[in-house]
C-alpha atoms as a PDB file:
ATOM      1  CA  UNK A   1     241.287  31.484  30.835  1.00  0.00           C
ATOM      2  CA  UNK A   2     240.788  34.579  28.644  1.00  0.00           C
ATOM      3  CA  UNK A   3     238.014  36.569  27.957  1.00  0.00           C
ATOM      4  CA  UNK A   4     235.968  35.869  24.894  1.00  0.00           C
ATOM      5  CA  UNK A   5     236.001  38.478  22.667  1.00  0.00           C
ATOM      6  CA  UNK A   6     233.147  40.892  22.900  1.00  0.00           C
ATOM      7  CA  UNK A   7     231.297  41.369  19.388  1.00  0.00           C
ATOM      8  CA  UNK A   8     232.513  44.957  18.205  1.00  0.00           C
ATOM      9  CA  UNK A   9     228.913  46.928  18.751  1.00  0.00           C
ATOM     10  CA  UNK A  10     227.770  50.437  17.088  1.00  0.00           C
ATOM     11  CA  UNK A  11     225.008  51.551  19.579  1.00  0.00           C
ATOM     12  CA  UNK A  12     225.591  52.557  22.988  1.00  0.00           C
ATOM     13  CA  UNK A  13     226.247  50.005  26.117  1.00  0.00           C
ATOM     14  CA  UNK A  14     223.281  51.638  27.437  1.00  0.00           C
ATOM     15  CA  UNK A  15     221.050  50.719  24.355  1.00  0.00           C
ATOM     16  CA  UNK A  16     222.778  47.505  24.266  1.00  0.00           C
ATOM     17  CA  UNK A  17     221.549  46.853  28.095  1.00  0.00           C
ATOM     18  CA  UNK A  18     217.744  47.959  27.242  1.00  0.00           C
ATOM     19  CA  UNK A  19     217.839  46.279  23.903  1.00  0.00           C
ATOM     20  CA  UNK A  20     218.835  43.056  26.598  1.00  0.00           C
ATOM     21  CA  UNK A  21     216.099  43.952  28.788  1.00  0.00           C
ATOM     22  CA  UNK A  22     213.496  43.667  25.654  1.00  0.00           C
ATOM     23  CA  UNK A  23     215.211  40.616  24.555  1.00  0.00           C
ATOM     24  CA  UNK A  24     214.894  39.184  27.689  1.00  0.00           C
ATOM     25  CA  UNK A  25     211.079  40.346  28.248  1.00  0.00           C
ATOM     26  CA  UNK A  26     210.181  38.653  24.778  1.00  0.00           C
ATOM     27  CA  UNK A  27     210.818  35.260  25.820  1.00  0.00           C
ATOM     28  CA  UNK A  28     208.639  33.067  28.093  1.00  0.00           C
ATOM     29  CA  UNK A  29     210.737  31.026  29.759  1.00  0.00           C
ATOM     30  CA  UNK A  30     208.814  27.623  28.520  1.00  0.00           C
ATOM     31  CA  UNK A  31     210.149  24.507  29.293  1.00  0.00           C
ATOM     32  CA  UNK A  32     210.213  22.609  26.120  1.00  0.00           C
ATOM     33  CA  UNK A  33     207.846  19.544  26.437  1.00  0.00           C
ATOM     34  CA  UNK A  34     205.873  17.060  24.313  1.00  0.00           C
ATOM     35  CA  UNK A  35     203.079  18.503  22.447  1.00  0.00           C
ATOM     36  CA  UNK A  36     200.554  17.447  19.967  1.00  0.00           C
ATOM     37  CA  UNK A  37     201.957  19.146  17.189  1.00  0.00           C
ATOM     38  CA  UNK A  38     204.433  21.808  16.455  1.00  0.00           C
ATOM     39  CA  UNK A  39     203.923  25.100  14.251  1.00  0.00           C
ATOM     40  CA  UNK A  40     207.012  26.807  12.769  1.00  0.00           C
ATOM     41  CA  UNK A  41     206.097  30.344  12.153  1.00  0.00           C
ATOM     42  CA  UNK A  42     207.478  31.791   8.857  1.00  0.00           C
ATOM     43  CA  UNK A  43     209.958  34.832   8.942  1.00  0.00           C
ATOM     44  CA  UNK A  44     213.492  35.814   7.232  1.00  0.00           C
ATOM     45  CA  UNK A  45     214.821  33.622  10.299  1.00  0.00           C
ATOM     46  CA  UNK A  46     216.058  29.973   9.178  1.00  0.00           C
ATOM     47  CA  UNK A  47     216.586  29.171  12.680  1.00  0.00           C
ATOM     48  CA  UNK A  48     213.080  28.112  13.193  1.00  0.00           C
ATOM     49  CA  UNK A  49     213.148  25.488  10.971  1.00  0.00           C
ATOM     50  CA  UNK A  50     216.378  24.452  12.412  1.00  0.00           C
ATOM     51  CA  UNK A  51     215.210  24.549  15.780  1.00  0.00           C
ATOM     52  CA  UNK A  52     211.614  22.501  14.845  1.00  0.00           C
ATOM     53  CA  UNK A  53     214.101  19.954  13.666  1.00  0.00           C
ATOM     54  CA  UNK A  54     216.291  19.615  16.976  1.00  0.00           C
ATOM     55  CA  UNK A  55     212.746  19.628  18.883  1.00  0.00           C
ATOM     56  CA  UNK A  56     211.605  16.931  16.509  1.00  0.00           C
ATOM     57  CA  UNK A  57     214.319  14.810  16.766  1.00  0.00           C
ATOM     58  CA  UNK A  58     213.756  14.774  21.004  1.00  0.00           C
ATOM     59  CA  UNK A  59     210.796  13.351  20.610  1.00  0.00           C
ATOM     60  CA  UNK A  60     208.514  16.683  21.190  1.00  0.00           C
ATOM     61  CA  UNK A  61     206.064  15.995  19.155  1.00  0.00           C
ATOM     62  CA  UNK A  62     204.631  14.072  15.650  1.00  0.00           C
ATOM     63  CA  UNK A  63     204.133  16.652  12.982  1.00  0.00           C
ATOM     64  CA  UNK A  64     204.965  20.326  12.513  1.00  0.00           C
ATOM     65  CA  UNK A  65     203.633  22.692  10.240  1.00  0.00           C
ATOM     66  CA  UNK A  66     205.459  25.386   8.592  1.00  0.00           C
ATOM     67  CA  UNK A  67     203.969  28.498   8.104  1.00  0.00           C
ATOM     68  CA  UNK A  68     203.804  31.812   5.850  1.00  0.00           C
ATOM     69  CA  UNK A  69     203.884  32.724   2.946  1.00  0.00           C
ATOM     70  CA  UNK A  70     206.278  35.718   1.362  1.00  0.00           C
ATOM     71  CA  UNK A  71     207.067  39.442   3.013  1.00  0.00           C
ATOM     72  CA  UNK A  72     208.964  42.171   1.218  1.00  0.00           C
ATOM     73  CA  UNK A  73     211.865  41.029   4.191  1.00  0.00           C
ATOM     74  CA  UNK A  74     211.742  37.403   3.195  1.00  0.00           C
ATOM     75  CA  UNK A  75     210.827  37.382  -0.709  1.00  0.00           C
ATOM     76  CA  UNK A  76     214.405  37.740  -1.687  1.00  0.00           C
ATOM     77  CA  UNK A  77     215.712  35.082   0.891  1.00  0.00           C
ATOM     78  CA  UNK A  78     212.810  32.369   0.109  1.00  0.00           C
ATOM     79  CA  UNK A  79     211.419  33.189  -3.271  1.00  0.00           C
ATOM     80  CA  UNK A  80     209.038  29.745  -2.806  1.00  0.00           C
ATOM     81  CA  UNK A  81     207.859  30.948   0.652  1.00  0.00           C
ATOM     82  CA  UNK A  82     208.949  31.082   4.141  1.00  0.00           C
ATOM     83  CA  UNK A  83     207.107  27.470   4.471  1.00  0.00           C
ATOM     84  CA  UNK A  84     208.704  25.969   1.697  1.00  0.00           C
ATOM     85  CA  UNK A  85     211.666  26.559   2.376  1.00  0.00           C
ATOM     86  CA  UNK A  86     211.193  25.916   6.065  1.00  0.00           C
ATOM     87  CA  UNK A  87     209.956  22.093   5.005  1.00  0.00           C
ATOM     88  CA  UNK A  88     213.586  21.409   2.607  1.00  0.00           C
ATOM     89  CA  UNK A  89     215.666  22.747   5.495  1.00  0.00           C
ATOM     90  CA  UNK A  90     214.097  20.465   8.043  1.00  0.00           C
ATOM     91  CA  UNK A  91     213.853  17.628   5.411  1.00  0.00           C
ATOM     92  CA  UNK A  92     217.573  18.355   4.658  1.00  0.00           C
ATOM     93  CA  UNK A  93     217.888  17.791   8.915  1.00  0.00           C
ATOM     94  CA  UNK A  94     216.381  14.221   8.870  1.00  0.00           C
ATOM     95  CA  UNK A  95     212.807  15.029   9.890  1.00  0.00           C
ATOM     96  CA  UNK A  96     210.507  12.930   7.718  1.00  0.00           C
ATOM     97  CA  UNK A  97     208.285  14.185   4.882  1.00  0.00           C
ATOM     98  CA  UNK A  98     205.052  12.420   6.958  1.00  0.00           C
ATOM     99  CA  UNK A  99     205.918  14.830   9.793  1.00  0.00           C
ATOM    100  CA  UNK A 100     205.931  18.001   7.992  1.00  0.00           C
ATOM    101  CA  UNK A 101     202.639  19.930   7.097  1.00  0.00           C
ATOM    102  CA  UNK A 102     203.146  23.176   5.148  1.00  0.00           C
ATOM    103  CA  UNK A 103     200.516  26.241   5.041  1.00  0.00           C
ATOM    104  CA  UNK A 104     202.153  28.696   2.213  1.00  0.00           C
ATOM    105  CA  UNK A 105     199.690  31.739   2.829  1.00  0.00           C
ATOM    106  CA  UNK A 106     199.897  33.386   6.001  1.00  0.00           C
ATOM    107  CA  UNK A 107     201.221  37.145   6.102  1.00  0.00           C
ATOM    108  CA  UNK A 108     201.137  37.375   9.979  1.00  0.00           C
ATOM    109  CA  UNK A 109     201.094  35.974  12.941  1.00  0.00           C
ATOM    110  CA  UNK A 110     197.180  35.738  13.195  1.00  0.00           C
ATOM    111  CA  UNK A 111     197.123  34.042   9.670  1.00  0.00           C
ATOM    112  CA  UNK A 112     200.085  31.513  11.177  1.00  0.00           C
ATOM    113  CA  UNK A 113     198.027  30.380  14.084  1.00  0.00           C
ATOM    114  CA  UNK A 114     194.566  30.556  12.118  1.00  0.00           C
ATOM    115  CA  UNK A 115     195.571  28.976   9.105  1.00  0.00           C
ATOM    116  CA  UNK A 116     197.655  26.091  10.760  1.00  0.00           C
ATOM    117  CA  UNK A 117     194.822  25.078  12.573  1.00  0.00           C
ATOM    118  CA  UNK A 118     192.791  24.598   9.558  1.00  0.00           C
ATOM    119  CA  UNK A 119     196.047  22.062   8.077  1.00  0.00           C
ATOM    120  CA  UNK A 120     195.917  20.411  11.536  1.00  0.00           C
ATOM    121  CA  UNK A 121     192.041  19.868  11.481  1.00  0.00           C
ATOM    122  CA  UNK A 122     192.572  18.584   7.612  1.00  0.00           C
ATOM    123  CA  UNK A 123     195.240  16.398   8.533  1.00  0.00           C
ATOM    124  CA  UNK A 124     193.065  14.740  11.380  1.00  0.00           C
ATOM    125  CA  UNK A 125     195.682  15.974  14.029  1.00  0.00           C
ATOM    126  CA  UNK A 126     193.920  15.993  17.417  1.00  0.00           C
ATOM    127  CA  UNK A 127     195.538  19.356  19.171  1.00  0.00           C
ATOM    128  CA  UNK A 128     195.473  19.756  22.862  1.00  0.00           C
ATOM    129  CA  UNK A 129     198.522  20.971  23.168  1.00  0.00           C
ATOM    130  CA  UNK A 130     200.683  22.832  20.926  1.00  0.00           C
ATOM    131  CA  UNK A 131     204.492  23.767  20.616  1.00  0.00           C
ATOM    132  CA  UNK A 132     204.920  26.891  18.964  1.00  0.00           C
ATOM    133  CA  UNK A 133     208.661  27.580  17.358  1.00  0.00           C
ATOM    134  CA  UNK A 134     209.620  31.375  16.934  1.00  0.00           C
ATOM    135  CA  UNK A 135     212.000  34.136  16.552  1.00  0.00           C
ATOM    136  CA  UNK A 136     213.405  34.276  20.075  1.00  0.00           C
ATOM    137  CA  UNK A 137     212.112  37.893  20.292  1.00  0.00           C
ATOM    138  CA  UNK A 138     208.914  36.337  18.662  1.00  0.00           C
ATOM    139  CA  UNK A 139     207.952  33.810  21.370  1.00  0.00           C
ATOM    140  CA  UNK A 140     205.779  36.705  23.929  1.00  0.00           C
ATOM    141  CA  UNK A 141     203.683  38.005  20.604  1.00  0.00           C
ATOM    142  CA  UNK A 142     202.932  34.673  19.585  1.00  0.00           C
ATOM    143  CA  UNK A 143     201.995  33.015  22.413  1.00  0.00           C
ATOM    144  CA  UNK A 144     199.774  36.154  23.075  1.00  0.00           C
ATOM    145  CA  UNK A 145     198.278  35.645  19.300  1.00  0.00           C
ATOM    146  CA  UNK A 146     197.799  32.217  20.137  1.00  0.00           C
ATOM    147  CA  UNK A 147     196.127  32.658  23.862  1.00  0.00           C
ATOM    148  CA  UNK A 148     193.509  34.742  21.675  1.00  0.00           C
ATOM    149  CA  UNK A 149     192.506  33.029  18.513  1.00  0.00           C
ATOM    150  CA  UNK A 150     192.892  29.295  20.353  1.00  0.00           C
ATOM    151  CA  UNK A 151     192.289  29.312  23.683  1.00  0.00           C
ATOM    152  CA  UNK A 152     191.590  25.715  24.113  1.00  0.00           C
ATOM    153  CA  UNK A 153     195.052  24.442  23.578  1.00  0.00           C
ATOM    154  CA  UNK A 154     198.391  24.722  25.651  1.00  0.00           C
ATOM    155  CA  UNK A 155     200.619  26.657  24.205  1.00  0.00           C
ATOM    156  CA  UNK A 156     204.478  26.098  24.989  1.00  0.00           C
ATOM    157  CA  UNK A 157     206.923  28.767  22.792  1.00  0.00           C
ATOM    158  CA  UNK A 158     210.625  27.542  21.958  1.00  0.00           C
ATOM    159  CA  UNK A 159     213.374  29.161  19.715  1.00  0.00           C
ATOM    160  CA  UNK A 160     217.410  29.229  18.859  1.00  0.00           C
ATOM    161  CA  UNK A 161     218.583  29.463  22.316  1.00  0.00           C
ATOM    162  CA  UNK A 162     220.750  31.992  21.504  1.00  0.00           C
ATOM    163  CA  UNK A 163     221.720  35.130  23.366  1.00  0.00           C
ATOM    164  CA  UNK A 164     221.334  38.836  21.898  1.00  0.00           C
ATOM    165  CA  UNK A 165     224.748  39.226  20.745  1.00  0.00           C
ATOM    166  CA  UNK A 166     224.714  35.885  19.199  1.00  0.00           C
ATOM    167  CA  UNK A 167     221.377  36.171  17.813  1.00  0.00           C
ATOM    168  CA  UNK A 168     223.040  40.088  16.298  1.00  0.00           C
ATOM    169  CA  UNK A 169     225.884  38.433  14.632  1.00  0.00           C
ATOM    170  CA  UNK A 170     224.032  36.029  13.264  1.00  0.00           C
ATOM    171  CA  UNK A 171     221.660  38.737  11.444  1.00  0.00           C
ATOM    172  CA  UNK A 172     224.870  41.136  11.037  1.00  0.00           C
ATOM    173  CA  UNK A 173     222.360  44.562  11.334  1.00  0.00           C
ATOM    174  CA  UNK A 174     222.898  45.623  14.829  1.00  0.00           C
ATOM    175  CA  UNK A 175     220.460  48.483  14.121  1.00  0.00           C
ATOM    176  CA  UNK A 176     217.941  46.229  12.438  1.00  0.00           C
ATOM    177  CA  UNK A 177     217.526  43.629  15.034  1.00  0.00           C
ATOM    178  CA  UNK A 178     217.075  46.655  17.791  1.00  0.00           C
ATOM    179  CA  UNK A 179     214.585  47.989  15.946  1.00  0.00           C
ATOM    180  CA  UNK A 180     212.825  44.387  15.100  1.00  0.00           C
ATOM    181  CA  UNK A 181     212.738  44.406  19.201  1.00  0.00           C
ATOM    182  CA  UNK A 182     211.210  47.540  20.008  1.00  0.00           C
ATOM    183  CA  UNK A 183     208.221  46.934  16.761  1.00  0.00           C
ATOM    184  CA  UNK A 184     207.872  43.451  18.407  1.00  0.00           C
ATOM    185  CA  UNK A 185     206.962  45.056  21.686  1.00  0.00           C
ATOM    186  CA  UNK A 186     205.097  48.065  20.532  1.00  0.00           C
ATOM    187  CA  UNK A 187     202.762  45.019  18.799  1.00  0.00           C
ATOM    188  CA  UNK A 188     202.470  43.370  22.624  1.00  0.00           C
ATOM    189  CA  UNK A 189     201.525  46.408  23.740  1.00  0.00           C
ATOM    190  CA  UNK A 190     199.381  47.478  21.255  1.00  0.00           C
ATOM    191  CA  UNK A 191     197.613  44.523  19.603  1.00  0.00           C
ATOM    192  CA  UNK A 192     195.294  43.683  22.674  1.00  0.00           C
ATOM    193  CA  UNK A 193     193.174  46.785  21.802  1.00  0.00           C
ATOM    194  CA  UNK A 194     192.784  45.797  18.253  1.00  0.00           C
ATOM    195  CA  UNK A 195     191.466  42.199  19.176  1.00  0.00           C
ATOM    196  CA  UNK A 196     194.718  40.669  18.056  1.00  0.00           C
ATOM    197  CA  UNK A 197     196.288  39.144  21.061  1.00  0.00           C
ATOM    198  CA  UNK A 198     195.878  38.844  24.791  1.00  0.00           C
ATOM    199  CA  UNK A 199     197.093  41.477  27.166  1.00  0.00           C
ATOM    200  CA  UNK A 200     200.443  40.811  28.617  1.00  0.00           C
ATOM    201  CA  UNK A 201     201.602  42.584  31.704  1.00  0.00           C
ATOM    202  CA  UNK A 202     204.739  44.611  30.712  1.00  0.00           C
ATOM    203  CA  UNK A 203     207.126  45.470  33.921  1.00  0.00           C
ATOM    204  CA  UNK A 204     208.405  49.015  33.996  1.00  0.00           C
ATOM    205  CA  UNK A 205     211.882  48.548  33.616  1.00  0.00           C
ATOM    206  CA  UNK A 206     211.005  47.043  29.888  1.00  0.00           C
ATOM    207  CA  UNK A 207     208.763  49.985  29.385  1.00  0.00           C
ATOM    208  CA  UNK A 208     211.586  52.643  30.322  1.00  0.00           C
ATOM    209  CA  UNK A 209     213.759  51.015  27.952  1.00  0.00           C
ATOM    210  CA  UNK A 210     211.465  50.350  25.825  1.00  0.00           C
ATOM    211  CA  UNK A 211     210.573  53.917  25.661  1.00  0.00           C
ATOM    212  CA  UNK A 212     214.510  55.162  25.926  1.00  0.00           C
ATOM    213  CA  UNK A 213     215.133  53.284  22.590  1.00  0.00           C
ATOM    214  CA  UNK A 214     212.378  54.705  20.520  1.00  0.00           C
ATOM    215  CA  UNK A 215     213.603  57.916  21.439  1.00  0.00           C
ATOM    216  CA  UNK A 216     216.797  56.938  20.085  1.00  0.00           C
ATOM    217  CA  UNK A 217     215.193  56.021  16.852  1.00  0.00           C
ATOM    218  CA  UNK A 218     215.292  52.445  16.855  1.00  0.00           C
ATOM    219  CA  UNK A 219     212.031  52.439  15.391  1.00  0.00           C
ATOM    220  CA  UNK A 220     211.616  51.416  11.383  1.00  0.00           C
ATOM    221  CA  UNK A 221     209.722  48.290  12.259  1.00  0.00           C
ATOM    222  CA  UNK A 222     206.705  50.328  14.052  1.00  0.00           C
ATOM    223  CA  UNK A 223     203.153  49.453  13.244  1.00  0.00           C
ATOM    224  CA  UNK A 224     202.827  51.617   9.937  1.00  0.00           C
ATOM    225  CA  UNK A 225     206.427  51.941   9.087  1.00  0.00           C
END
């Protein structure tokens, strides 16, 4: 059987492996299982939407809302709003316009998880248990958001099961999706002391690379950049 072909890279197979390790470290693990209700966080990243729709369609749980609003990395890509345009692409997948909730304002992932709980409370949607749908290299800093600002529910995180070099290709900036993995972190690591999130414990081999690829400069999407 031959080989598949091996996406032609432009960093290093030693960035490539740490960029792995952070990929790796960013997702929980979860077990996809039935929730109360789903919430699709808004980014440039259609896959959500497409993934909230697979998840639907399994029977995970009733109603999903789609949230965010606009970012100077998505305004171009979904001039109505991340949520907007999350809600026509899972429409367009079969899930039903009674399932779908849409909160068009959020600007981060605090505002996601704040604001969607404020739809779910108006809707009358009982929450014990909640399926959040990411980014894969989302999934850590949103279940950590989560953990802090609604402690009371159960989070499970799901995304595109897709691996890194899948997940590259499908972006097509090599260099931009590194970088998107070391900011992501640096927020992990960061974001407890501002309030923002719950600490996570972050082993020492993703530190090391962690710390290898800023060095590097993989690191336009830093807090402040």
């Amino acid at each position: 059987m031959p080989v598949p072909e091996r996406p032609e890279r432009h960093i290093g197979d030693e960035q490539f492996h740490d960029a792995k390790v952070i990929w790796e470290y960013h997702q929980m693990g979860h077990e996809a299982r039935p929730c109360s209700a789903a919430i699709g966080l808004g980014s440039h990243d259609l896959g959500v939407a497409t993934t909230a729709a697979d998840l639907f369609r399994a029977g995970l749980f009733p109603v999903v809302v789609f949230s965010g609003g606009n970012s100077p990395t998505t305004r171009a890509r979904f001039p109505r709003g991340e949520a907007v345009h999350y809600r026509e692409h899972a429409l367009s997948l079969g899930v039903p316009d009674e399932a779908v909730l849409v909160e068009p304002r959020a600007a981060n992932t605090g505002q996601n998880i704040a604001f969607s709980r404020e739809v779910l409370a108006v809707a009358g949607v009982e929450v014990e248990s909640l399926l959040l749908i990411s980014k894969p290299y989302m999934e850590r800093r949103s279940y950590a958001t989560c953990r802090k600002l609604w402690p009371q529910v159960d989070v499970v995180c799901a995304s595109e099961p897709l691996e890194l070099d899948d997940y590259i290709k499908s972006i097509g900036d090599e260099k931009l999706v590194v970088d998107m993995l070391v900011g992501d972190l640096q927020r992990v690591i960061e974001y407890p002391r501002l309030g923002f999130a719950v600490e996570q414990d972050v082993p020492g081999e993703v530190y090391d690379a962690y710390e290898r690829l800023l060095r590097a400069g993989f690191d336009s999407r830093l807090i402040g950049s």
